[in-house]
C-alpha atoms as a PDB file:
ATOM      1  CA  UNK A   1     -54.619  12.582  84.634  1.00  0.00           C
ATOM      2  CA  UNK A   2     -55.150   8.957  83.000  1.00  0.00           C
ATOM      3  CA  UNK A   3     -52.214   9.380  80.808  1.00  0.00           C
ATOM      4  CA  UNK A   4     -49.166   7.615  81.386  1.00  0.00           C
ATOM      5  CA  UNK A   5     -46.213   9.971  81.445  1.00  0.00           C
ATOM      6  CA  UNK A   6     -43.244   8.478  80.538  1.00  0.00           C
ATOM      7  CA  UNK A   7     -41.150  11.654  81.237  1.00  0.00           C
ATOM      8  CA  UNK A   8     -39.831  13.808  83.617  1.00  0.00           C
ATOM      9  CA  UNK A   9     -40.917  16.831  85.734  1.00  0.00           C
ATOM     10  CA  UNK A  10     -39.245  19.266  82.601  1.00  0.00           C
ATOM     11  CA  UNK A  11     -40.601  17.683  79.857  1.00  0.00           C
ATOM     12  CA  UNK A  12     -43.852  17.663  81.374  1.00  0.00           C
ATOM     13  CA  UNK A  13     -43.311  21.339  81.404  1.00  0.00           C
ATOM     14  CA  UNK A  14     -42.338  21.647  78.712  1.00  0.00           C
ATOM     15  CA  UNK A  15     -45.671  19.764  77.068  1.00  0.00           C
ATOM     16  CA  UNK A  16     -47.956  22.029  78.985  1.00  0.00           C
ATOM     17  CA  UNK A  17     -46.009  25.085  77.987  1.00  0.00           C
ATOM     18  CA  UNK A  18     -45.874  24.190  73.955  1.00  0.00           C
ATOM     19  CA  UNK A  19     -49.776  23.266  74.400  1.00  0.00           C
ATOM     20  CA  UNK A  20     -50.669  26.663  75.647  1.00  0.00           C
ATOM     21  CA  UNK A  21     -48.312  27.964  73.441  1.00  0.00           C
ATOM     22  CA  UNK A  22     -49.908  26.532  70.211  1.00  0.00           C
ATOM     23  CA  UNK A  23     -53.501  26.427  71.940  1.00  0.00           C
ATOM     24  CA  UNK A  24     -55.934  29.140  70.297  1.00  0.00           C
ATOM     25  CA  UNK A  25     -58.586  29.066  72.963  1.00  0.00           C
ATOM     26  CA  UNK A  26     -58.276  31.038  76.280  1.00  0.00           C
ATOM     27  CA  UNK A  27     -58.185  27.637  78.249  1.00  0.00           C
ATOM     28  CA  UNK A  28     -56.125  24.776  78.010  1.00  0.00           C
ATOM     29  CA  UNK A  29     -58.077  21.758  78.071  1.00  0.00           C
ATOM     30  CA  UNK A  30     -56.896  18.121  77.509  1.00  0.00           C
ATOM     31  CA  UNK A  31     -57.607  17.645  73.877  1.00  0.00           C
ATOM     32  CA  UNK A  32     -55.386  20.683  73.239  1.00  0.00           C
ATOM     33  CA  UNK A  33     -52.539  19.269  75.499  1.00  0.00           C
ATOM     34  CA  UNK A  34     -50.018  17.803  72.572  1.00  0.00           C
ATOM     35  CA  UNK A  35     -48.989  14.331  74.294  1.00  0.00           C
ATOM     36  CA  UNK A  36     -48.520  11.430  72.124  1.00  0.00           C
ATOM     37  CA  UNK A  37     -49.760   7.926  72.902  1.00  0.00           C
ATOM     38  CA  UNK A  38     -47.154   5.716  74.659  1.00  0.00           C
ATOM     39  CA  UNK A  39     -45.959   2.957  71.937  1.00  0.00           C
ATOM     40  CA  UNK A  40     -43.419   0.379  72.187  1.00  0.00           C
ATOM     41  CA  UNK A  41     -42.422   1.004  68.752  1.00  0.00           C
ATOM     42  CA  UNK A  42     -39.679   3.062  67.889  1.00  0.00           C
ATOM     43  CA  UNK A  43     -40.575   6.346  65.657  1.00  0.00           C
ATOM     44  CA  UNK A  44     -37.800   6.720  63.846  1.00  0.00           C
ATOM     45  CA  UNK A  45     -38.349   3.101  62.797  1.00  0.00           C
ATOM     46  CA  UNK A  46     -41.803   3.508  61.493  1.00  0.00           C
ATOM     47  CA  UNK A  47     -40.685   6.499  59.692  1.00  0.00           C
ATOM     48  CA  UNK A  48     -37.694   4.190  58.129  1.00  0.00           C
ATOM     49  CA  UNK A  49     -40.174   2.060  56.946  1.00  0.00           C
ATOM     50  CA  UNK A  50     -42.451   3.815  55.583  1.00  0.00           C
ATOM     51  CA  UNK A  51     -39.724   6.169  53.391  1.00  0.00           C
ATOM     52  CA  UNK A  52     -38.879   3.076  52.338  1.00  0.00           C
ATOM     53  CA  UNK A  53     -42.732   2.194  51.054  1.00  0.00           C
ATOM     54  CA  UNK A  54     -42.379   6.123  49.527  1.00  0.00           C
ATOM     55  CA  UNK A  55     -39.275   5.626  47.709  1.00  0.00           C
ATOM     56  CA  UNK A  56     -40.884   2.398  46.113  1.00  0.00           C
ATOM     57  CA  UNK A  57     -43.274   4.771  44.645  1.00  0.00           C
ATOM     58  CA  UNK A  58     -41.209   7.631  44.375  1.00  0.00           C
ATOM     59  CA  UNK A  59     -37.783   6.291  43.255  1.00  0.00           C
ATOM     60  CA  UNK A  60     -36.698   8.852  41.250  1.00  0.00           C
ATOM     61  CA  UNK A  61     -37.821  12.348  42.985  1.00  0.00           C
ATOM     62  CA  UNK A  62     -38.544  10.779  46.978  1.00  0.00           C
ATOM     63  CA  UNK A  63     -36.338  13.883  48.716  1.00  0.00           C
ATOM     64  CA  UNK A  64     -38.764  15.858  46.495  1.00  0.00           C
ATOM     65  CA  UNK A  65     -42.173  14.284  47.543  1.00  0.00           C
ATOM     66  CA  UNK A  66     -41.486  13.791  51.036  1.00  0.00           C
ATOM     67  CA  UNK A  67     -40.525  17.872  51.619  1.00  0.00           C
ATOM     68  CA  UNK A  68     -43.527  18.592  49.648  1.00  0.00           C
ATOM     69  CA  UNK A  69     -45.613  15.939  52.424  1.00  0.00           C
ATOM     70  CA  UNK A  70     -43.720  17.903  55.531  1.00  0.00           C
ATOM     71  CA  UNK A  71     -44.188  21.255  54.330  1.00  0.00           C
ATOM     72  CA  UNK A  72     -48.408  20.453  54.095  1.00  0.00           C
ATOM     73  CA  UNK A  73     -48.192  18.574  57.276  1.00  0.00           C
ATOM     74  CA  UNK A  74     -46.851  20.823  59.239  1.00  0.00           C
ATOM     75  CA  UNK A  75     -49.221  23.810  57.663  1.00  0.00           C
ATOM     76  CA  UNK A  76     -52.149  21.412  58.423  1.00  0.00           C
ATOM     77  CA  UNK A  77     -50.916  20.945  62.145  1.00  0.00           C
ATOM     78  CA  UNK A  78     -50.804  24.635  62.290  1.00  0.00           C
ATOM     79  CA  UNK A  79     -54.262  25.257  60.648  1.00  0.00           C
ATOM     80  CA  UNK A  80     -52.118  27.511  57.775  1.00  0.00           C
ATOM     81  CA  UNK A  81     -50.268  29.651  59.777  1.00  0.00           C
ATOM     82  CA  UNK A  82     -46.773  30.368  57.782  1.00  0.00           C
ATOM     83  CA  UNK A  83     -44.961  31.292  61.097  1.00  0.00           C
ATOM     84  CA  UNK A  84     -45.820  28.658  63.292  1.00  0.00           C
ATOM     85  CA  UNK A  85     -45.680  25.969  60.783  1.00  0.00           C
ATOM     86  CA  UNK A  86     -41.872  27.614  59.999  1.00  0.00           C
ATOM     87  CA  UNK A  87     -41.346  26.896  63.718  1.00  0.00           C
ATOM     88  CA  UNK A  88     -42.319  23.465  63.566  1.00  0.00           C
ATOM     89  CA  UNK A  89     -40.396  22.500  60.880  1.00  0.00           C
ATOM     90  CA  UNK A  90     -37.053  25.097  62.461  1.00  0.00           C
ATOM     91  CA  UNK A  91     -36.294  27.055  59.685  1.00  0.00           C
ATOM     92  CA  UNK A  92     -37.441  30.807  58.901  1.00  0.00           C
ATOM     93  CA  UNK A  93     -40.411  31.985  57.638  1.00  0.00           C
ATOM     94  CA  UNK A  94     -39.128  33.221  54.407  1.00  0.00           C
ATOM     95  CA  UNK A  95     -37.862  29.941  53.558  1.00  0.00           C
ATOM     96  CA  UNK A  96     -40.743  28.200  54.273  1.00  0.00           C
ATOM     97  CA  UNK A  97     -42.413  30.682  51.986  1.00  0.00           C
ATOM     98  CA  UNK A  98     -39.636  29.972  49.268  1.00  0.00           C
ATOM     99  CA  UNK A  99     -40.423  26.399  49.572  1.00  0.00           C
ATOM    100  CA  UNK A 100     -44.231  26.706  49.442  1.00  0.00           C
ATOM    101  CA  UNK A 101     -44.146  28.378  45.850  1.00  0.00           C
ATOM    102  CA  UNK A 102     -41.716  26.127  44.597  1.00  0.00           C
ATOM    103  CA  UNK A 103     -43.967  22.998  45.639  1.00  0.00           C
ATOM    104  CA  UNK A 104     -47.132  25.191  44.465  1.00  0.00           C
ATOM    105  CA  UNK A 105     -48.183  25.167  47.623  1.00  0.00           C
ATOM    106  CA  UNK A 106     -48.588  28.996  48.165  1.00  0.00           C
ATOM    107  CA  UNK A 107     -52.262  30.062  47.915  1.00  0.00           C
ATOM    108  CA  UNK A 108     -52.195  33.312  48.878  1.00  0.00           C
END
């Protein structure tokens, strides 16, 4: 209730729908509910900026370590499940597999 919503009627929806979606208790409560904190700053800036901070340590392989950093991002955000963490990122599970062994990332 004390969040500012910045959307509309759909995407607010839409948020409680992917929450309860993801959520792995029986009830939804508001630390489950996936909203992001307002910002004046544009994402896609800070995301600019800080490939650009990776690629000064990473000039030579950056594509390389930054696919590595979304593939264990988006398994952490899914607490290591293969098929939601495929759905995050959009692409199938085998893939994701395929991409987890050749990272070294596949423990199991």
């Amino acid at each position: 209730m004390r969040h500012p919503w910045t959307g509309n009627v759909r995407e607010l929806r839409n948020c409680i729908f992917e929450s309860a979606l993801w959520c792995s208790n029986p009830r939804l409560r508001a630390t489950d509910l996936r909203l992001h904190p307002p910002t004046s700053e544009d994402p896609g800036a800070t995301l600019v900026a800080t490939l650009s901070q990776l690629h000064a340590l990473y000039p030579a392989d950056l594509y390389e370590h930054t696919q590595r950093l979304l593939l264990q991002w988006a398994l952490a955000t899914c607490e290591g499940n293969r098929t939601r963490a495929a759905a995050l990122l959009g692409i199938g599970r085998s893939s994701l597999c395929g991409k987890l062994r050749r990272y070294g990332l596949d423990r199991g």
